[in-house]
Protein backbone atom coordinates (compact mmCIF):
# COMPACT_ATOMS: atom_id res chain seq x y z
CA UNK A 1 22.71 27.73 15.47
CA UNK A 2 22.07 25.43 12.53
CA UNK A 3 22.99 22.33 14.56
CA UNK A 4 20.79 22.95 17.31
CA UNK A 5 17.43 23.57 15.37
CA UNK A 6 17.31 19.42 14.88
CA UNK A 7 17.66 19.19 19.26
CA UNK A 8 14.90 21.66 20.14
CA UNK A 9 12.32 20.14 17.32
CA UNK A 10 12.96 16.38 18.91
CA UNK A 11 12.15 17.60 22.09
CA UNK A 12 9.37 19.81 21.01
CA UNK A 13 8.11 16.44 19.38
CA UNK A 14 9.17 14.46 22.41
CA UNK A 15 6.84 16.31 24.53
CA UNK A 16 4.21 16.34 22.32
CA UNK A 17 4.48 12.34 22.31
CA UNK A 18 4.56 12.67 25.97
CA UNK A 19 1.39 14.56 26.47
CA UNK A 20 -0.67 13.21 23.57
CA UNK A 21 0.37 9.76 22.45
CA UNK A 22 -2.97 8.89 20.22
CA UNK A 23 -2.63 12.34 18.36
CA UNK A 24 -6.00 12.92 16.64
CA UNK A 25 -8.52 10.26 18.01
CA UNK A 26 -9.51 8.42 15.21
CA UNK A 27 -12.91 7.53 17.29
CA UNK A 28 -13.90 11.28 16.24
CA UNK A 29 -17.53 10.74 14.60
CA UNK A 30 -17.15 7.06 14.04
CA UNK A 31 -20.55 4.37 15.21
CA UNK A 32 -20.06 1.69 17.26
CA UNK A 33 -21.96 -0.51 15.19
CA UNK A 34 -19.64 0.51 12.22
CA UNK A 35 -16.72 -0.89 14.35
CA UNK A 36 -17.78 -4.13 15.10
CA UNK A 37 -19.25 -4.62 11.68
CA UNK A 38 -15.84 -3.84 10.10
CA UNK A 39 -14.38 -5.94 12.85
CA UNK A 40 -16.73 -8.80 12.13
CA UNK A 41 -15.45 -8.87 8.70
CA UNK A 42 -11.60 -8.82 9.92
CA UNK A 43 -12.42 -12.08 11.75
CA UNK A 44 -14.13 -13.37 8.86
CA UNK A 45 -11.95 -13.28 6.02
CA UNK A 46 -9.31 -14.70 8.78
CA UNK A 47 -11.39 -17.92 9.48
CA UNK A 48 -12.31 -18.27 5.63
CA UNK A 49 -8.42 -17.71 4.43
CA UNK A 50 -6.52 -20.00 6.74
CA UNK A 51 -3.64 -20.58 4.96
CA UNK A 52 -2.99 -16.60 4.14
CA UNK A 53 -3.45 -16.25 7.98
CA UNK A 54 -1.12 -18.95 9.01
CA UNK A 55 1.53 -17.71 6.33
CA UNK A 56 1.53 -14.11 8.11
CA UNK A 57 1.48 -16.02 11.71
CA UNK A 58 4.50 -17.82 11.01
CA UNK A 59 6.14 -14.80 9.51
CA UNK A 60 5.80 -12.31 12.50
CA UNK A 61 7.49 -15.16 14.57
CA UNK A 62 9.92 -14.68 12.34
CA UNK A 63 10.37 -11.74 12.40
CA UNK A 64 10.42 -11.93 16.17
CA UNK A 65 12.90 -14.42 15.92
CA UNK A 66 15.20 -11.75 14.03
CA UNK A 67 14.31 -9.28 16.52
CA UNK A 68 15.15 -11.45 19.97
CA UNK A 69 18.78 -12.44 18.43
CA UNK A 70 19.34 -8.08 16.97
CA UNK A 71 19.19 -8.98 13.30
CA UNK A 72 15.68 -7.12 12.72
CA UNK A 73 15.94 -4.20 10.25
CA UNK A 74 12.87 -2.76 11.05
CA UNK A 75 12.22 0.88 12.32
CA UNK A 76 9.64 2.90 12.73
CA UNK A 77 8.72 5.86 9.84
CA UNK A 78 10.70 8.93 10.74
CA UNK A 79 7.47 10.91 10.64
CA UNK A 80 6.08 9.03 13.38
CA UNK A 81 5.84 11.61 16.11
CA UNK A 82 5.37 8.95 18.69
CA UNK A 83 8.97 7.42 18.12
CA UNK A 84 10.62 10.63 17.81
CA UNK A 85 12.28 10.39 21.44
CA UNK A 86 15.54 8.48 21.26
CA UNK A 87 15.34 6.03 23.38
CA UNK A 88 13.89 4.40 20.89
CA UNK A 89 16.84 4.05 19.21
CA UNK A 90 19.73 4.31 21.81
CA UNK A 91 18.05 2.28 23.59
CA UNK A 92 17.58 -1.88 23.36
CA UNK A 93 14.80 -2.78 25.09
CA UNK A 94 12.35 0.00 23.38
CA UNK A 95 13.87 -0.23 20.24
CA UNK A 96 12.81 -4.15 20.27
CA UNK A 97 9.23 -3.41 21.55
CA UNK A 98 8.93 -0.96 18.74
CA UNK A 99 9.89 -4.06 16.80
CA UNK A 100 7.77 -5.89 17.70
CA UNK A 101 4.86 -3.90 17.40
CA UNK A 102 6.14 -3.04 13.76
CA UNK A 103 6.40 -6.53 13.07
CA UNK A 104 2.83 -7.22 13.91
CA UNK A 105 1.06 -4.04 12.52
CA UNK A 106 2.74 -5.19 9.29
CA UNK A 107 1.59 -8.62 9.32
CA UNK A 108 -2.41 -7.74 9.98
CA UNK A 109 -1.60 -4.97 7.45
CA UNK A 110 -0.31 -7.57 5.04
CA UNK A 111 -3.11 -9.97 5.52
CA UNK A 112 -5.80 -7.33 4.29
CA UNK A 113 -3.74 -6.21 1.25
CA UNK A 114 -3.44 -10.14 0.40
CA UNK A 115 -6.92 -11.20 0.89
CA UNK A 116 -9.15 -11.47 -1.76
CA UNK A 117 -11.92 -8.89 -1.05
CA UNK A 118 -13.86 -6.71 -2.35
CA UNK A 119 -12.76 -3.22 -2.51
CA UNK A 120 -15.47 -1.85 0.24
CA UNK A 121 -14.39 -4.82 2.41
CA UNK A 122 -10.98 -4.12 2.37
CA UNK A 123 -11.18 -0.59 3.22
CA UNK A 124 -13.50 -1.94 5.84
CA UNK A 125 -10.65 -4.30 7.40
CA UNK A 126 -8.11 -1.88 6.58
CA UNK A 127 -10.19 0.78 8.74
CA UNK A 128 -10.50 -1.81 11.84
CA UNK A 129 -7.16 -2.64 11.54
CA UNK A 130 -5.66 0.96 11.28
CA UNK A 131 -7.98 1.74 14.63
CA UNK A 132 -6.19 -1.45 16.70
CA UNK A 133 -2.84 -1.19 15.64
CA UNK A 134 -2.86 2.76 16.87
CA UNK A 135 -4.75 1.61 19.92
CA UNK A 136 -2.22 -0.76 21.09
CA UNK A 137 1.15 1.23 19.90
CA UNK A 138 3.38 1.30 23.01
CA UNK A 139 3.29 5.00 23.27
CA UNK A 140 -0.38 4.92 24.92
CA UNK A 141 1.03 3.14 27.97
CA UNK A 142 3.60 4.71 30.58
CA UNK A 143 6.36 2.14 30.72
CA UNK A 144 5.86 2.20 26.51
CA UNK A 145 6.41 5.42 26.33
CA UNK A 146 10.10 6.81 27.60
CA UNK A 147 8.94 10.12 27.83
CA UNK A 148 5.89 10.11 29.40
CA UNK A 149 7.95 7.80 32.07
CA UNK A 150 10.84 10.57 31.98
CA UNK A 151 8.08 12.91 32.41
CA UNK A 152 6.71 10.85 35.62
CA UNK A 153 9.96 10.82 37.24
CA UNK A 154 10.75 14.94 36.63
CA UNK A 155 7.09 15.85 38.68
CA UNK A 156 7.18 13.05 41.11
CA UNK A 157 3.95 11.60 39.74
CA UNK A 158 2.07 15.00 38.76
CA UNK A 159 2.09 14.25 35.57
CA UNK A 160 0.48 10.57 35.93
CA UNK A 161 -2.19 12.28 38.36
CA UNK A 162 -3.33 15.08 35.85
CA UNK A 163 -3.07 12.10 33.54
CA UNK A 164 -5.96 10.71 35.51
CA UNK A 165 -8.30 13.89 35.87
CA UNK A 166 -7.95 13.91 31.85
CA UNK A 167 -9.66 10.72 31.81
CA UNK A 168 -12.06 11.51 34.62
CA UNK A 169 -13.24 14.43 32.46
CA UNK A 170 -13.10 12.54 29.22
CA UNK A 171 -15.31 9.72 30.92
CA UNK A 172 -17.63 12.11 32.68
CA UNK A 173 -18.36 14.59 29.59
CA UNK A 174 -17.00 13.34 26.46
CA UNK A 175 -18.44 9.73 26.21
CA UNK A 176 -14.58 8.04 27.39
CA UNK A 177 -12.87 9.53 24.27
CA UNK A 178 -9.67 11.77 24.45
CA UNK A 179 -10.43 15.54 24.41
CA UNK A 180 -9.57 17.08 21.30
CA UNK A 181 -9.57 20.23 22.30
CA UNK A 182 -9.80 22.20 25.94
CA UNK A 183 -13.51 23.88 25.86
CA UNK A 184 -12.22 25.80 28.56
CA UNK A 185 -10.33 28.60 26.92
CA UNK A 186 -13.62 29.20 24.80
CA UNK A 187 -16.56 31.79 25.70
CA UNK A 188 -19.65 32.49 23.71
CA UNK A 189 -19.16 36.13 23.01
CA UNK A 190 -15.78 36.18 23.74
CA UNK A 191 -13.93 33.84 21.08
CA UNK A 192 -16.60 31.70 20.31
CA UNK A 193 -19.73 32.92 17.76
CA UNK A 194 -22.87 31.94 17.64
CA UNK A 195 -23.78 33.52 14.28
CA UNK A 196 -27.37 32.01 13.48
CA UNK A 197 -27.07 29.58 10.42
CA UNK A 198 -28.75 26.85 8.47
CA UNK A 199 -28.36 23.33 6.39
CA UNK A 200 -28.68 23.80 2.88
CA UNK A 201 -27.49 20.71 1.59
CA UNK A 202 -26.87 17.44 3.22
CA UNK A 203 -25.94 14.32 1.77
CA UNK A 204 -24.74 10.44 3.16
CA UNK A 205 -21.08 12.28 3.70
CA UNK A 206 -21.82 15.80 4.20
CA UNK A 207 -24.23 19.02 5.34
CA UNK A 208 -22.93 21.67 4.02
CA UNK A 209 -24.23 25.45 6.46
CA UNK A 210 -24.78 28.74 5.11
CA UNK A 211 -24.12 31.44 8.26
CA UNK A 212 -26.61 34.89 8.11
CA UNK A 213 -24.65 37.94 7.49
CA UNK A 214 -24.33 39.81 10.82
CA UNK A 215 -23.34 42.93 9.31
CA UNK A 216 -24.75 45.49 6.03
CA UNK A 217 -21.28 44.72 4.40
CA UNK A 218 -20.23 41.28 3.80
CA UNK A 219 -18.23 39.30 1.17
CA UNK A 220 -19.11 38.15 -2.38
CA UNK A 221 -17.24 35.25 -3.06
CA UNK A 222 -18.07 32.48 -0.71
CA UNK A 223 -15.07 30.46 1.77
CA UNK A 224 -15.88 26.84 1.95
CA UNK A 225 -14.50 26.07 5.52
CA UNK A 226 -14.11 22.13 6.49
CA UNK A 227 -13.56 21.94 10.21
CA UNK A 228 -11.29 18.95 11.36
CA UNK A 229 -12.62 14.94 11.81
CA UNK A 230 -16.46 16.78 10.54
CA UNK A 231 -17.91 15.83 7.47
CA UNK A 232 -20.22 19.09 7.58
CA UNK A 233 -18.26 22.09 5.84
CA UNK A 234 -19.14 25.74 6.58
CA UNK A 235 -20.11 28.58 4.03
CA UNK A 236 -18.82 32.10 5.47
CA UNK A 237 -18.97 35.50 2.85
CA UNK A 238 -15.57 37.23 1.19
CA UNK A 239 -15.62 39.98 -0.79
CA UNK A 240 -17.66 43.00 0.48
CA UNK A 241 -20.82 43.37 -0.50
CA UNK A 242 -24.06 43.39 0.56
CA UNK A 243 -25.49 41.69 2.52
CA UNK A 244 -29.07 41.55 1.59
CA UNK A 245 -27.51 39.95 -1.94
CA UNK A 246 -25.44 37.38 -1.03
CA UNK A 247 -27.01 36.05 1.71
CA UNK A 248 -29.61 34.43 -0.08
């Protein structure tokens, strides 16, 4: 039994990969204008720093080099959900593009840890940076991604047509970003509440709600609840109490 936990979890990743290659959007909450500022500044420091530029340039064609004749060492981080499947390893022609796609990640990723900025600016470039290496990984393509192709082949296209009314839905309602979540399964009344609440702080990173007790008994110490890719955090009641006491 022990040797077949390790097959079922690859799988259980694989199809993960295959139905969700971006994982968590990492779009979730951010401004456009913050984008191309940080990606104005990428550009920037490239143009002003042509030698650090050049010296990462000729490097990733090194690397590729090393890569084209099977002397590249590199390989993707075992944690990386979207290289769990292995093909990526068994197999030479994916293994190579996940190179290759190593090779450059690392060499924009270099470039911002060598440049001489200051510490906001490099998180900025480090932020633009992280959000176009993820965007062009492979995995977000068909023929990049062995089991979303495996996938296509096993339904005889199904999958590549509900594929497509994903996107139609995510164009038409949710401003061209991938879904996080399917508001389908929720109801107001049902599994979703609408307990009346306010703001009672709110700062440049935060706002930070305070719900009304619904109820005579509540709870006395407070839960501090910070919902996923939000910078607002949630005040609900824990020990009983009540309510007219701790809901002030």
């Amino acid at each position: 039994m022990a040797n077949e936990v390790p097959a079922v979890l690859d799988t259980d990743l694989g199809e993960q990969a295959a139905q969700n290659t971006l994982a968590a959007n990492p779009l979730v909450g951010v401004r456009l204008e913050d984008i191309l500022d940080s990606a104005r500044l990428l550009v920037g420091q490239m143009v002003s720093s042509p030698g650090l530029a050049a010296r990462e340039y000729f490097r990733f064609l090194g690397e590729l080099g090393r890569i084209a004749t099977g002397g590249s060492e590199l390989t993707p981080d075992a944690k990386d959900k979207r290289f769990a499947d292995t093909a990526w390893k068994d197999s030479a022609v994916y293994r190579a593009l996940a190179q290759c796609y190593l090779a450059w990640g690392g060499a924009l990723n270099r470039f911002v840890d060598d440049a001489q900025m200051e510490k906001r600016e490099a998180e900025r470039a480090r932020f633009i940076v992280s959000l176009l290496v993820d965007a062009m990984a492979p995995t977000n393509s068909i023929l990049g991604n062995p089991v979303a192709l495996r996938k296509l082949v096993e339904t005889r296209g199904a999958s590549f047509i509900h594929g497509l009314e994903n996107l139609t839905r995510d164009l038409a309602g949710n401003g061209g970003l991938p879904a996080q979540v399917d508001k389908k399964k929720f109801a107001v009344g049902k599994n979703l509440a609408t307990t009346p609440g306010a703001v009672v702080y709110r700062s440049p990173v935060l706002e930070l709600i305070q719900y009304r007790a619904m109820s005579n008994d509540v709870y006395t110490r407070p839960l501090l609840i910070t919902p996923h890719k939000s910078t607002s955090s949630m005040y609900s009641t824990w020990h009983p109490r009540k309510a007219s006491s701790s809901s002030r």
